[in-house]
Structure formats: structure tokens, C-alpha cells
N, C-alpha and C. Protein backbone atom coordinates (compact mmCIF):
# COMPACT_ATOMS: atom_id res chain seq x y z
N UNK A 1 99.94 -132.13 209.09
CA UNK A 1 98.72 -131.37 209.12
C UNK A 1 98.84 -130.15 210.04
N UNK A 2 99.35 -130.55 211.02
CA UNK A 2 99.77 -129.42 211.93
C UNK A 2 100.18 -127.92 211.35
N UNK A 3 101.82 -128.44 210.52
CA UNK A 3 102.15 -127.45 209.96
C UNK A 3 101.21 -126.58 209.28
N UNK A 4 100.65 -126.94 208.59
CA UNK A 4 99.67 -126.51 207.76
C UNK A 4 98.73 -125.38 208.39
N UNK A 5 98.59 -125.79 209.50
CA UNK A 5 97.86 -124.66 209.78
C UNK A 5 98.64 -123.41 210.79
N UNK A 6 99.42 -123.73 211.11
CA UNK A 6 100.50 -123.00 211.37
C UNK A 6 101.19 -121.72 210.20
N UNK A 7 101.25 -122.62 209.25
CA UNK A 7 100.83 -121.99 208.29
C UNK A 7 100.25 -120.66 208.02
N UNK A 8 98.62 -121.23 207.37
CA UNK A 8 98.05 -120.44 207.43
C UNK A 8 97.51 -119.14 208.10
N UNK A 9 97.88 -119.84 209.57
CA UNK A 9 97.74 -118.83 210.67
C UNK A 9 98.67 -117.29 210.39
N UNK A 10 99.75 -117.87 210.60
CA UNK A 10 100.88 -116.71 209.73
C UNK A 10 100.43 -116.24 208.76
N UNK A 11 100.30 -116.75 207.44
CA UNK A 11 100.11 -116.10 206.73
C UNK A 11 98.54 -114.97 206.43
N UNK A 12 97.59 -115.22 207.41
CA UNK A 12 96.63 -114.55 208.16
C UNK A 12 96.99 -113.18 208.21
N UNK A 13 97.91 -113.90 209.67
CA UNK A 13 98.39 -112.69 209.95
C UNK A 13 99.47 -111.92 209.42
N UNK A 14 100.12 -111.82 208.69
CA UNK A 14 100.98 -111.25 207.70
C UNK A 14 100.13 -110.82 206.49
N UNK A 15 98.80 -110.84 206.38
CA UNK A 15 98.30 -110.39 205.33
C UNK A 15 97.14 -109.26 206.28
N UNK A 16 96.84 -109.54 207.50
CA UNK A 16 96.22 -108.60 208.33
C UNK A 16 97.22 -107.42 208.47
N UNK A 17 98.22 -107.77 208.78
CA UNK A 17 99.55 -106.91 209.48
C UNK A 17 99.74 -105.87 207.94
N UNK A 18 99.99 -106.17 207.04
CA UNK A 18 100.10 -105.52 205.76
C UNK A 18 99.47 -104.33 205.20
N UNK A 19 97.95 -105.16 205.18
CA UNK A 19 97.09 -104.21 205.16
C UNK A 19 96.50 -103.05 205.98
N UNK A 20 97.14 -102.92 207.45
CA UNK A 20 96.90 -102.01 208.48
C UNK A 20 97.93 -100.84 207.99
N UNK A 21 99.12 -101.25 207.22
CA UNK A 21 99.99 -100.17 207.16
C UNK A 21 99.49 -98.91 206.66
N UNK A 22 100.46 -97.81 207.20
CA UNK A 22 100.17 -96.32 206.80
C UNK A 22 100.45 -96.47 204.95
N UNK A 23 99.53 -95.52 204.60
CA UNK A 23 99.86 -95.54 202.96
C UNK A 23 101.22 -94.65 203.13
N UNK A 24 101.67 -94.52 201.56
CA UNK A 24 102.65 -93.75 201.55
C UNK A 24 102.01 -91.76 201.88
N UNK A 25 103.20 -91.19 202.23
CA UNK A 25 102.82 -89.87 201.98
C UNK A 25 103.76 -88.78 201.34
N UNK A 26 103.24 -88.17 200.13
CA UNK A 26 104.09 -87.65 199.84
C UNK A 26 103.91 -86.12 199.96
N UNK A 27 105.87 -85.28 199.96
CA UNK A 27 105.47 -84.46 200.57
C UNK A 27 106.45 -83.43 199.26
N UNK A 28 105.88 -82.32 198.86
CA UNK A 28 106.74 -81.67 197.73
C UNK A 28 106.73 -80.41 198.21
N UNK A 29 108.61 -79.69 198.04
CA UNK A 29 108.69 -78.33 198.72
C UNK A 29 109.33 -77.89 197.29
N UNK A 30 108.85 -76.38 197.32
CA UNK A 30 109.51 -75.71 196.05
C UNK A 30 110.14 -74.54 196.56
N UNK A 31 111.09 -74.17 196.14
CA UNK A 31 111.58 -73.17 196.28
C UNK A 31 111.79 -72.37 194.76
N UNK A 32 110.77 -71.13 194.95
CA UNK A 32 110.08 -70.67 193.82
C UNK A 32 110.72 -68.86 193.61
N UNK A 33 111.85 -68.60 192.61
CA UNK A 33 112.38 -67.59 192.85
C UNK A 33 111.38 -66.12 191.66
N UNK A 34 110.63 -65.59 192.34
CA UNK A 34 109.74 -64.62 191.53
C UNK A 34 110.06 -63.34 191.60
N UNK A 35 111.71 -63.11 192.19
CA UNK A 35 112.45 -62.10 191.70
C UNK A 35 113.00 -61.84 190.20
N UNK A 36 113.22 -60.41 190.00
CA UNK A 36 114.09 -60.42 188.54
C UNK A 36 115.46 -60.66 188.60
N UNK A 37 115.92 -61.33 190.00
CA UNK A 37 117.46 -61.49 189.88
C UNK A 37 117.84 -62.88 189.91
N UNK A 38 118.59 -63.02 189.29
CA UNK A 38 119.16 -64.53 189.34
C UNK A 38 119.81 -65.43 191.03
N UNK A 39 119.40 -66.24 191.59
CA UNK A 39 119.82 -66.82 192.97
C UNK A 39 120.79 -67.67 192.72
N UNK A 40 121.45 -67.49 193.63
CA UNK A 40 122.50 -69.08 193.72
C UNK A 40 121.71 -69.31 195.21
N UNK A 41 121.93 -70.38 195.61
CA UNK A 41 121.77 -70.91 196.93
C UNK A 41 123.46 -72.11 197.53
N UNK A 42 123.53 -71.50 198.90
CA UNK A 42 124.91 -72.93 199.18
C UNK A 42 124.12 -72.90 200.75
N UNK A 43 124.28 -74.66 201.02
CA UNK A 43 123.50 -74.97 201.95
C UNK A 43 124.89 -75.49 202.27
N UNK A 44 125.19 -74.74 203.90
CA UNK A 44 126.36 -75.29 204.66
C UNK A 44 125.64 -76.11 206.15
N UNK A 45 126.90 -76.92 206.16
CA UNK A 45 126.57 -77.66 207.63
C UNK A 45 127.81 -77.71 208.48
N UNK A 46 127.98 -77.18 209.33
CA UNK A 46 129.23 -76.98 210.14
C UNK A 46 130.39 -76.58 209.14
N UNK A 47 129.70 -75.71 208.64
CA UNK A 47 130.93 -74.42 207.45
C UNK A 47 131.47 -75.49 206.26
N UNK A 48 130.82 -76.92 206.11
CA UNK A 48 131.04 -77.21 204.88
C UNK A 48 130.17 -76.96 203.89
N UNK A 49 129.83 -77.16 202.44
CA UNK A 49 128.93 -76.87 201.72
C UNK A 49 128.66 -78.21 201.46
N UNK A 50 127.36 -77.96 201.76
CA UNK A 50 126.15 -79.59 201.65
C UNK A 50 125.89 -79.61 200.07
N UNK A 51 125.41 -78.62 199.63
CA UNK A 51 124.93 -78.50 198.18
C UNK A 51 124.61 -77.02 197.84
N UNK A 52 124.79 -77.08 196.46
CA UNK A 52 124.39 -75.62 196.21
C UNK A 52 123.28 -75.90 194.57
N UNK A 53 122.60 -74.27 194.89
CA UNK A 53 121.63 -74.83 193.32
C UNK A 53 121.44 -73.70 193.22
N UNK A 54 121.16 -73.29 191.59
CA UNK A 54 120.92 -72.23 191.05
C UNK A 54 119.51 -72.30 190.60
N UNK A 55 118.48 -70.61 190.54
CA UNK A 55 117.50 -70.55 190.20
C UNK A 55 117.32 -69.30 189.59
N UNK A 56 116.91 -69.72 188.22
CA UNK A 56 117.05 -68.36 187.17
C UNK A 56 115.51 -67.56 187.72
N UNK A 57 115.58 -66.58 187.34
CA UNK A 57 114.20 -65.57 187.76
C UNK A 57 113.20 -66.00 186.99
N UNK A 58 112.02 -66.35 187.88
CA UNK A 58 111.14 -66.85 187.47
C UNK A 58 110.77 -68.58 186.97
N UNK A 59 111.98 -68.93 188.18
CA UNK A 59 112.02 -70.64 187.71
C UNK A 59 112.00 -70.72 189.20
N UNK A 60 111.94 -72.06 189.56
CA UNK A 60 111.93 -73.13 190.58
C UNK A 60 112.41 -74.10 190.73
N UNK A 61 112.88 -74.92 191.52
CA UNK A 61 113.46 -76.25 192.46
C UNK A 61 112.42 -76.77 192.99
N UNK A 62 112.37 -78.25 193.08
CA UNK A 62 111.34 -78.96 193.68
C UNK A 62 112.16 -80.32 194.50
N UNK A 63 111.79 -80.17 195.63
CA UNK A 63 112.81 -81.28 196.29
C UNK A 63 110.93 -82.22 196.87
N UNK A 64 111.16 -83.95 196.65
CA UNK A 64 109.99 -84.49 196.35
C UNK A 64 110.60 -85.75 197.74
N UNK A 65 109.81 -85.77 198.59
CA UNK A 65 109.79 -86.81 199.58
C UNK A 65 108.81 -87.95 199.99
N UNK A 66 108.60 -89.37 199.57
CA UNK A 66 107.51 -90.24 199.67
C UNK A 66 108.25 -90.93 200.93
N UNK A 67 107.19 -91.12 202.01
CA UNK A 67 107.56 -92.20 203.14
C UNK A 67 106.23 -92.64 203.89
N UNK A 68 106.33 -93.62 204.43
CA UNK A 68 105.28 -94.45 204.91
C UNK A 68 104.31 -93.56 206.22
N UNK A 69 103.57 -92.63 206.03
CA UNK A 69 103.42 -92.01 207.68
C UNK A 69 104.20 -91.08 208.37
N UNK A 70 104.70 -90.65 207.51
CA UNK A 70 105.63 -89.09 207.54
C UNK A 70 105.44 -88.44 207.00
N UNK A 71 105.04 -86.85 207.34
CA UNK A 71 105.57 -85.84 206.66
C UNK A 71 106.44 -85.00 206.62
N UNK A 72 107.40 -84.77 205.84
CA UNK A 72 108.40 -83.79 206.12
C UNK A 72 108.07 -82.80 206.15
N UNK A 73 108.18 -81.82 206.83
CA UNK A 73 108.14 -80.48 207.16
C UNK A 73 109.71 -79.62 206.44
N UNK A 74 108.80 -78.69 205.83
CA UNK A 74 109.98 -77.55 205.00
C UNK A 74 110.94 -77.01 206.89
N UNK A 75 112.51 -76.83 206.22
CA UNK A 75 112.57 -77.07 204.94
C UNK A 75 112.86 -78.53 204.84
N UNK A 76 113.52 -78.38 203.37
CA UNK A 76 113.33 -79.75 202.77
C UNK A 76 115.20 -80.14 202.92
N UNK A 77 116.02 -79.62 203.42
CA UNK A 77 117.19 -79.86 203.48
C UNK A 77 118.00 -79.97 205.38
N UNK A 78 119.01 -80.41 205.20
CA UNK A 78 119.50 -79.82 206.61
C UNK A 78 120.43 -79.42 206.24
N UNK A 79 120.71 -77.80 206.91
CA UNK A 79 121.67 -77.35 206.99
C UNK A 79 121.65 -76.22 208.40
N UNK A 80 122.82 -75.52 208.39
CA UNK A 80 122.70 -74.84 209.76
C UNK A 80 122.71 -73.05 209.03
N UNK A 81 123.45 -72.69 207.64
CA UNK A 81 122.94 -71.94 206.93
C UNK A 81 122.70 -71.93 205.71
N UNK A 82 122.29 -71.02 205.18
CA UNK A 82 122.48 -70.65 203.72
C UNK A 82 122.78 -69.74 203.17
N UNK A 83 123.79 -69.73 202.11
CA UNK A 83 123.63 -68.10 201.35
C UNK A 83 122.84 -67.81 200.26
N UNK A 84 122.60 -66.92 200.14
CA UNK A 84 121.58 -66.52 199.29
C UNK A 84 122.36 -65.25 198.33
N UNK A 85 122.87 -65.50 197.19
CA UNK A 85 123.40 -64.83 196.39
C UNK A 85 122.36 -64.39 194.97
N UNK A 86 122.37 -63.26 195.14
CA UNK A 86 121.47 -62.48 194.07
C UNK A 86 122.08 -62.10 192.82
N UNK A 87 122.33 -62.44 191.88
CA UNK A 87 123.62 -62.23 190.77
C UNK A 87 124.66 -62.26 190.80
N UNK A 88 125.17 -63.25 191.74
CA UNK A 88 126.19 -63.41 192.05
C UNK A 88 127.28 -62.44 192.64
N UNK A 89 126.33 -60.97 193.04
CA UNK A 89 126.94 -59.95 193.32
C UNK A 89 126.39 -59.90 195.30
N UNK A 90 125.12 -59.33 195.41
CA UNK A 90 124.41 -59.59 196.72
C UNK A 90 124.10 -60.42 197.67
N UNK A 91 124.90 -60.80 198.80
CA UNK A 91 124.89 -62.08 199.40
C UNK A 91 124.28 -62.00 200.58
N UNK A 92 123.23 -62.47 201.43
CA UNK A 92 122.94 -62.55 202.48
C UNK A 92 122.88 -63.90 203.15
N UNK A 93 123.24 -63.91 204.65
CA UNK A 93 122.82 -64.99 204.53
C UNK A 93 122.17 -65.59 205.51
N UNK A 94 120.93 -66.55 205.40
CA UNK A 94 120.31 -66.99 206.73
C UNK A 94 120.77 -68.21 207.37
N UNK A 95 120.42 -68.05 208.19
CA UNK A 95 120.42 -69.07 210.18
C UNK A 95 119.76 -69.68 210.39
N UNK A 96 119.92 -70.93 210.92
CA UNK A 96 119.05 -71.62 211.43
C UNK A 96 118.68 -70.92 213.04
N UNK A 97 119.02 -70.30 213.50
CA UNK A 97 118.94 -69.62 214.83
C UNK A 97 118.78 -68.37 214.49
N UNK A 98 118.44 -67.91 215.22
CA UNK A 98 118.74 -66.25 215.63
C UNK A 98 118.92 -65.05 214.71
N UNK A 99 117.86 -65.20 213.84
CA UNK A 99 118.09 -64.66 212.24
C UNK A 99 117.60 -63.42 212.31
N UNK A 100 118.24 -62.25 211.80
CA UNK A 100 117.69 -60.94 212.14
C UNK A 100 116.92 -60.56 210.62
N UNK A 101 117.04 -61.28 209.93
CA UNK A 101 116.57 -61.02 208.74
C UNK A 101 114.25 -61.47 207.97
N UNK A 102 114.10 -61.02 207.49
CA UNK A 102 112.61 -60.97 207.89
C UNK A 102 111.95 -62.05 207.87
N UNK A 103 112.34 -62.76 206.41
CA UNK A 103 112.12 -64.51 206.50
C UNK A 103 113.07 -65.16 205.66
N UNK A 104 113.44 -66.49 206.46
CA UNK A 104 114.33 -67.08 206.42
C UNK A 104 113.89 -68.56 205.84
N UNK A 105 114.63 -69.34 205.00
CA UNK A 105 114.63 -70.44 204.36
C UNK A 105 114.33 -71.30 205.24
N UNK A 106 115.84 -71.52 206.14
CA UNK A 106 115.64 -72.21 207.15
C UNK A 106 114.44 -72.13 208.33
N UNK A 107 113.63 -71.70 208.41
CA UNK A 107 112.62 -71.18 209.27
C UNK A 107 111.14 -71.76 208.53
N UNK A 108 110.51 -72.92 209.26
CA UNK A 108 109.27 -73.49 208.96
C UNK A 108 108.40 -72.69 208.56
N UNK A 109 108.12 -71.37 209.00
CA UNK A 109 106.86 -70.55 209.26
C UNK A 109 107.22 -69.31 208.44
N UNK A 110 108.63 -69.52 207.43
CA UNK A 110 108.94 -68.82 206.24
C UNK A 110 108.21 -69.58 205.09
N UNK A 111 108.24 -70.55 205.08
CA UNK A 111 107.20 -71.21 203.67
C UNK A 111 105.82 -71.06 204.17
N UNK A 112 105.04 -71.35 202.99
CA UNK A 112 103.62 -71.37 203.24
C UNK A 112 103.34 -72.92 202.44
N UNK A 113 102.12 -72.85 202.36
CA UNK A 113 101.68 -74.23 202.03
C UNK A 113 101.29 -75.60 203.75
N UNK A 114 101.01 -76.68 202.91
CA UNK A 114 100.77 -77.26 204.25
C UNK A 114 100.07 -78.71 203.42
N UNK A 115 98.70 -79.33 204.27
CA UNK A 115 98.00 -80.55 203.68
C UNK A 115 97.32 -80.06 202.56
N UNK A 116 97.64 -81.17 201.11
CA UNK A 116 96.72 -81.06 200.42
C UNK A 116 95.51 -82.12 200.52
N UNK A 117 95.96 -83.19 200.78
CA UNK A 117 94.66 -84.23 201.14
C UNK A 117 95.39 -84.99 201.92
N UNK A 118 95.11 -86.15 202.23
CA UNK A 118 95.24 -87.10 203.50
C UNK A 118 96.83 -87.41 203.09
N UNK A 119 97.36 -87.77 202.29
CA UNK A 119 98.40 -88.05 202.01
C UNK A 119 99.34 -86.79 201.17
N UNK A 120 98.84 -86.06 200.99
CA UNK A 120 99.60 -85.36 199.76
C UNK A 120 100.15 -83.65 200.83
N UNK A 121 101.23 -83.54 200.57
CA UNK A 121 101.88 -82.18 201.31
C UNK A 121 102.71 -81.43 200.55
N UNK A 122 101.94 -80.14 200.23
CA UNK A 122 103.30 -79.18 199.39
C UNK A 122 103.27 -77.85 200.06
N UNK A 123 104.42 -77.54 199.93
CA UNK A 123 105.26 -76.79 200.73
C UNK A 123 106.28 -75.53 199.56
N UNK A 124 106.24 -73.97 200.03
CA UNK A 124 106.87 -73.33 198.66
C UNK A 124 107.44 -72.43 199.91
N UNK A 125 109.08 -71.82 199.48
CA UNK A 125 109.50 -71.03 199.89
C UNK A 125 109.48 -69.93 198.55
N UNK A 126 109.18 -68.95 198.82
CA UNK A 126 109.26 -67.77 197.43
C UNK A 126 110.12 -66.40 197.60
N UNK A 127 110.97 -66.79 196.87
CA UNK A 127 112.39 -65.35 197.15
C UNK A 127 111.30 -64.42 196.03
N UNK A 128 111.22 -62.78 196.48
CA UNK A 128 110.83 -61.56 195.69
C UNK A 128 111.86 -60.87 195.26
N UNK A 129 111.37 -59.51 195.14
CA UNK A 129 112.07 -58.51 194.97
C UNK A 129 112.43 -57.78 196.35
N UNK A 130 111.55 -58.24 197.24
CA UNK A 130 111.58 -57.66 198.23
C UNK A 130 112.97 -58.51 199.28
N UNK A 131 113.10 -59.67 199.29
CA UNK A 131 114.04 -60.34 199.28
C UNK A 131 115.26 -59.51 199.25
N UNK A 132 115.55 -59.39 197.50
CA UNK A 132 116.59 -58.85 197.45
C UNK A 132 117.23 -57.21 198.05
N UNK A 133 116.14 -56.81 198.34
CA UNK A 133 116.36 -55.30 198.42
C UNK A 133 116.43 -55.51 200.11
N UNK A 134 116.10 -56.47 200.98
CA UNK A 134 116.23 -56.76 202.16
C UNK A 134 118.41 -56.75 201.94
N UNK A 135 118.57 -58.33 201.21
CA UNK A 135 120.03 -58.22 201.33
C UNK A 135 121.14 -56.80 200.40
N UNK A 136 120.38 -55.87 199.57
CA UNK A 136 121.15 -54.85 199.62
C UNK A 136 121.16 -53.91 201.07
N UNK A 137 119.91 -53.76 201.33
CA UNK A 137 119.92 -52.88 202.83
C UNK A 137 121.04 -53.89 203.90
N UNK A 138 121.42 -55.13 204.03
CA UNK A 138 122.11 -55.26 204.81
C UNK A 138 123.68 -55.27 204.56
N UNK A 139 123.93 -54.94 203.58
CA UNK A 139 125.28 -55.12 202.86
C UNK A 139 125.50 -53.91 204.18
């Protein structure tokens, strides 16, 4: 009989404990290219290449993160840079540090976006035209 309520006690509390948890939160970053030039992107981390992705003009990438009581904050990758290739001809590229360039991928307060409701977070980085004419002026 004992057991029994030993038991139940646990299982009480394992059904109290459960239900206190954080819901999930999910968090979606786009990287939205609304230039007329075609992007490559290569995301390096100590001069290796983490990943690279292409974005035709006027298309987008969506990198999608669900976790219990977290939000990720853009960006949505780690790396220490990136290049940013404009037709495969124009290359610039940003820093996680010390970036002389106007806005940067790597740089939180380069995306916009933020809370959409209690759980829900989207997040857009948007390459222009203006973008590109930034990395011809620095060639």
C-alpha cells in the first residue's frame, strides 16, 4: 500500500513538473536577396568554409529554429565571416568584428524583424542594389 502512494505522489509530481514547462519557440530568419544580381554566400569559420548557398534575385533562404524557451537571435549561423559574391564576379566580404562596410550579415542590428507573438520570432536580412554597388565601390 505504501508503494502505491509513493507512487502516485511522483507521478503528481511529474505531471505538475511537465506542465510548468516553457512551450516551444520558434524562431525563422530569411535571408531575402531583392537585388537584380545573383548572390552566392560562403560562411567561413577559422578560414574553413562552414557552408555556402546560393540566392537567385528575388528569391530567399529560410533557416527555421524550434527550442524550448529560446530564442535565437539572427544571425542564424556561426561563422567569423562571409563572402558575399554578386555574379560570381563582385566579392565583398563581411566580419564578425570590425566591419567597415555599412551593414553586415553577421551583425544583429543588420536584420530587422524581432517578436511576432509570445512564441513566434522572424528575423530577415535583405541584400539590395544598394548592397551591391557598396561591394563595387570597395573593389
Amino acid at each position: 500500500m505504501k508503494n502505491i502512494k509513493y507512487i502516485i505522489i511522483a507521478f503528481s509530481v511529474f505531471t505538475l513538473y511537465s506542465c510548468t514547462e516553457d512551450p516551444e519557440t520558434q524562431t525563422e530568419h530569411y535571408i531575402i536577396n531583392n537585388s537584380n544580381q545573383e548572390i552566392s554566400l560562403r560562411f567561413y569559420k577559422v578560414g574553413d568554409i562552414q557552408d555556402s548557398v546560393y540566392i537567385e534575385s528575388d528569391a530567399f533562404i529560410k533557416y527555421t529554429y524550434s527550442f524550448r524557451g529560446i530564442v535565437k537571435r539572427p544571425p542564424p549561423f556561426y561563422s567569423d565571416s562571409v563572402t558575399v559574391a554578386f555574379n560570381d564576379t563582385t566579392i565583398i566580404t563581411h566580419y564578425n568584428s570590425n566591419s567597415i562596410i555599412d551593414r553586415n550579415i553577421l551583425v544583429e542590428t543588420s536584420w530587422t524583424g524581432g517578436e511576432i507573438d509570445e512564441y513566434q520570432y522572424k528575423y530577415e536580412y535583405i541584400f539590395t542594389d544598394e548592397d551591391y554597388e557598396e561591394a563595387v565601390e570597395s573593389k
